[in-house]
C-alpha atoms as a PDB file:
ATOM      1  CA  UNK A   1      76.521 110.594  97.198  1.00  0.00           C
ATOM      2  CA  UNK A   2      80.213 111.005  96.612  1.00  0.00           C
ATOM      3  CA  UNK A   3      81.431 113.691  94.156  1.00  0.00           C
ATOM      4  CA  UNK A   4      82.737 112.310  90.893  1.00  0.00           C
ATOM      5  CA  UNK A   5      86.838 112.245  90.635  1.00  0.00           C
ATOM      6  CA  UNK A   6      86.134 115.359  87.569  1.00  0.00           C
ATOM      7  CA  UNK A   7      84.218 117.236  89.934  1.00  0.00           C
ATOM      8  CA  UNK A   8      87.116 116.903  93.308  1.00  0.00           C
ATOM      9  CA  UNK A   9      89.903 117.803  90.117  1.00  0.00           C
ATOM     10  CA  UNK A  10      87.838 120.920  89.421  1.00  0.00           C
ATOM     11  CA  UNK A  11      87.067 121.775  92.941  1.00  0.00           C
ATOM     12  CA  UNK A  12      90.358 121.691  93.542  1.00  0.00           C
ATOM     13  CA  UNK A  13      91.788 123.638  90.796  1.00  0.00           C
ATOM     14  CA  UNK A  14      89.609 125.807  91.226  1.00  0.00           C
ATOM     15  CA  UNK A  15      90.920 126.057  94.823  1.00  0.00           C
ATOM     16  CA  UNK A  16      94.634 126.878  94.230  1.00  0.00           C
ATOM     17  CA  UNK A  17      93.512 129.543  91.147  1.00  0.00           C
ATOM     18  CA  UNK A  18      91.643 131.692  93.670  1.00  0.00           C
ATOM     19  CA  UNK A  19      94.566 130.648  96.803  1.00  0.00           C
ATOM     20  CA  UNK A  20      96.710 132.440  93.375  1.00  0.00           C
ATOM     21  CA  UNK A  21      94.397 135.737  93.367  1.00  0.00           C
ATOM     22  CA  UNK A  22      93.559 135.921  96.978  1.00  0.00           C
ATOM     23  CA  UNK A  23      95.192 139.109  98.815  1.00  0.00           C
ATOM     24  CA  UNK A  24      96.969 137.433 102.132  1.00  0.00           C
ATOM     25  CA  UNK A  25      95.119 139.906 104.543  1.00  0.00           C
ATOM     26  CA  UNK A  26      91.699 138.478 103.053  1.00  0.00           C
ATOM     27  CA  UNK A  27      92.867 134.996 104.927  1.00  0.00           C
ATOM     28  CA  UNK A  28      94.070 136.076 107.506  1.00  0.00           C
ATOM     29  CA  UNK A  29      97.980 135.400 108.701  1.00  0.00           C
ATOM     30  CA  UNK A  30     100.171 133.351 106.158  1.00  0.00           C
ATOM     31  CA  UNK A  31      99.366 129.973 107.657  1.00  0.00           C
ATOM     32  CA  UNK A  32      95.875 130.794 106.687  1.00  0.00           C
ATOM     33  CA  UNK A  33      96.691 130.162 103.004  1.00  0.00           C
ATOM     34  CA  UNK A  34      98.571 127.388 103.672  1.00  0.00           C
ATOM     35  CA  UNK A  35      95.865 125.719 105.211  1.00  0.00           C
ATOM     36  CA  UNK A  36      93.935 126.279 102.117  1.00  0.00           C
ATOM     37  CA  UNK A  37      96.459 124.760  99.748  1.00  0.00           C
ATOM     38  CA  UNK A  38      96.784 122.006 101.787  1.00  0.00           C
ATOM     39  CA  UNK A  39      92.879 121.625 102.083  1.00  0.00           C
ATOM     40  CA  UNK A  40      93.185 121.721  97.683  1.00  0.00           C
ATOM     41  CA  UNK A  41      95.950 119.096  97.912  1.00  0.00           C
ATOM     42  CA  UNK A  42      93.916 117.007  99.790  1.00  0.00           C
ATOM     43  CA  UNK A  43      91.092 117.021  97.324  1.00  0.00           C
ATOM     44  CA  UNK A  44      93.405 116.481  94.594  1.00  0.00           C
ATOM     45  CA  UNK A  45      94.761 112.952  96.897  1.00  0.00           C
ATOM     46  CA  UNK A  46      91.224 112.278  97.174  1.00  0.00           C
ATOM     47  CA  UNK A  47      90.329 112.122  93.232  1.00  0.00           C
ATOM     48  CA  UNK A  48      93.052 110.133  92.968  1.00  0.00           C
ATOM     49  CA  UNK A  49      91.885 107.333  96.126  1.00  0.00           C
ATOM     50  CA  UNK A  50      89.157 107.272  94.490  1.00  0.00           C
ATOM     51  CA  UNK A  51      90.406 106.594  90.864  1.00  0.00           C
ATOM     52  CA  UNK A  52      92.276 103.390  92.301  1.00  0.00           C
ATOM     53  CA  UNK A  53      89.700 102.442  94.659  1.00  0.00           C
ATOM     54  CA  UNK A  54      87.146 102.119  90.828  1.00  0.00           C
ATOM     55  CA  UNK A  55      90.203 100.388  89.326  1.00  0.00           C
ATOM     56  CA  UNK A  56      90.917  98.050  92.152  1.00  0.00           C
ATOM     57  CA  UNK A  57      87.178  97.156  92.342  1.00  0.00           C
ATOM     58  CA  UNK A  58      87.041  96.186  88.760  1.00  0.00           C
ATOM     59  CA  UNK A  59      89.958  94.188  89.185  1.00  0.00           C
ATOM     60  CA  UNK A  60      88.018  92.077  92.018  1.00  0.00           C
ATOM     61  CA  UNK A  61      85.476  91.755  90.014  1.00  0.00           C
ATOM     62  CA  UNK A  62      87.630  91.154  86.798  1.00  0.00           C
ATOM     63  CA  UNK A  63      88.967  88.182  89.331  1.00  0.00           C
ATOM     64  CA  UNK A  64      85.494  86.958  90.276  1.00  0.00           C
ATOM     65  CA  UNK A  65      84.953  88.514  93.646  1.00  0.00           C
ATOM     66  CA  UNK A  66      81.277  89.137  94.552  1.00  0.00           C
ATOM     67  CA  UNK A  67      79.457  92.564  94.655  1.00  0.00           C
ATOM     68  CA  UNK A  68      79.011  90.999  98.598  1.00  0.00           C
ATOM     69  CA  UNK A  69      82.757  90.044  99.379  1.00  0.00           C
ATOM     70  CA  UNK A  70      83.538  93.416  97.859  1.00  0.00           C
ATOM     71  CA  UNK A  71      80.844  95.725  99.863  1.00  0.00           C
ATOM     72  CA  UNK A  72      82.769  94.044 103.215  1.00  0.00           C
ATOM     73  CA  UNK A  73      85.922  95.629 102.057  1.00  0.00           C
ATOM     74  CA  UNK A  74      84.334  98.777 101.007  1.00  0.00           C
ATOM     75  CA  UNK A  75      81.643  99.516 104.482  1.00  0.00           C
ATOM     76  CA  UNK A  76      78.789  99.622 102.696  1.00  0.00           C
ATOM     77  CA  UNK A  77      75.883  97.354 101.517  1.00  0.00           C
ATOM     78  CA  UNK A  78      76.128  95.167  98.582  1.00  0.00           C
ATOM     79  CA  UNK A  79      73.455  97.384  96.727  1.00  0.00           C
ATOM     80  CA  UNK A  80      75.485 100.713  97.658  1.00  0.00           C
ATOM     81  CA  UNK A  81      78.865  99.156  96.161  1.00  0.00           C
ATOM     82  CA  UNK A  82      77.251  98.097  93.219  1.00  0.00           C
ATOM     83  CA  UNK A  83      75.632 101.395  92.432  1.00  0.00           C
ATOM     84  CA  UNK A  84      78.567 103.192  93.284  1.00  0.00           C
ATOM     85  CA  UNK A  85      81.146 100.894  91.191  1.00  0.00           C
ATOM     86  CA  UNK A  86      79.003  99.418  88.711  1.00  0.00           C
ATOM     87  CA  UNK A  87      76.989  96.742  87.779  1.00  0.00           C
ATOM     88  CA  UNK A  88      79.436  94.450  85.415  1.00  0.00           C
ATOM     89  CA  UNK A  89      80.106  90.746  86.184  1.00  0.00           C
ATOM     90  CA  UNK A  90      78.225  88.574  88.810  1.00  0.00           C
END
């Protein structure tokens, strides 16, 4: 199951404060660190997919589009959207 969007923030705070106290020999060559940062960045993108994917689900369904129509967008079965998105509407 896919971490919650508070849980990928954290995670990735938590990334850059210990990138912040980590000695550069402990990573390895500078690149190493940036690696790292950019690993952080990319969970902090991925909260934020996933933010507008919720919002532009419950716009579908605020515009009548079935838990089905919507699972054929998302890859996964109409059951697994719904639990994942929520259960309001149709």
């Amino acid at each position: 199951m896919p971490r919650t969007n508070e849980q990928l923030e954290q995670a990735a705070a938590e990334a850059e404060a210990w990138l912040d106290r980590v000695v550069p020999d402990e990573l390895g060559p500078p690149e190493g660190i940036a690696d790292f940062r950019r690993v952080a960045a990319a969970m902090t993108h991925l909260g934020e997919a996933e933010n507008k994917l919720r919002d532009m689900v419950a716009a579908a369904r605020a515009n009548g589009y079935s838990w089905g129509c919507i699972s054929l967008v998302v890859g996964v079965s109409k059951q697994a959207a719904r639990e994942r998105f929520g259960t309001t509407g149709r």
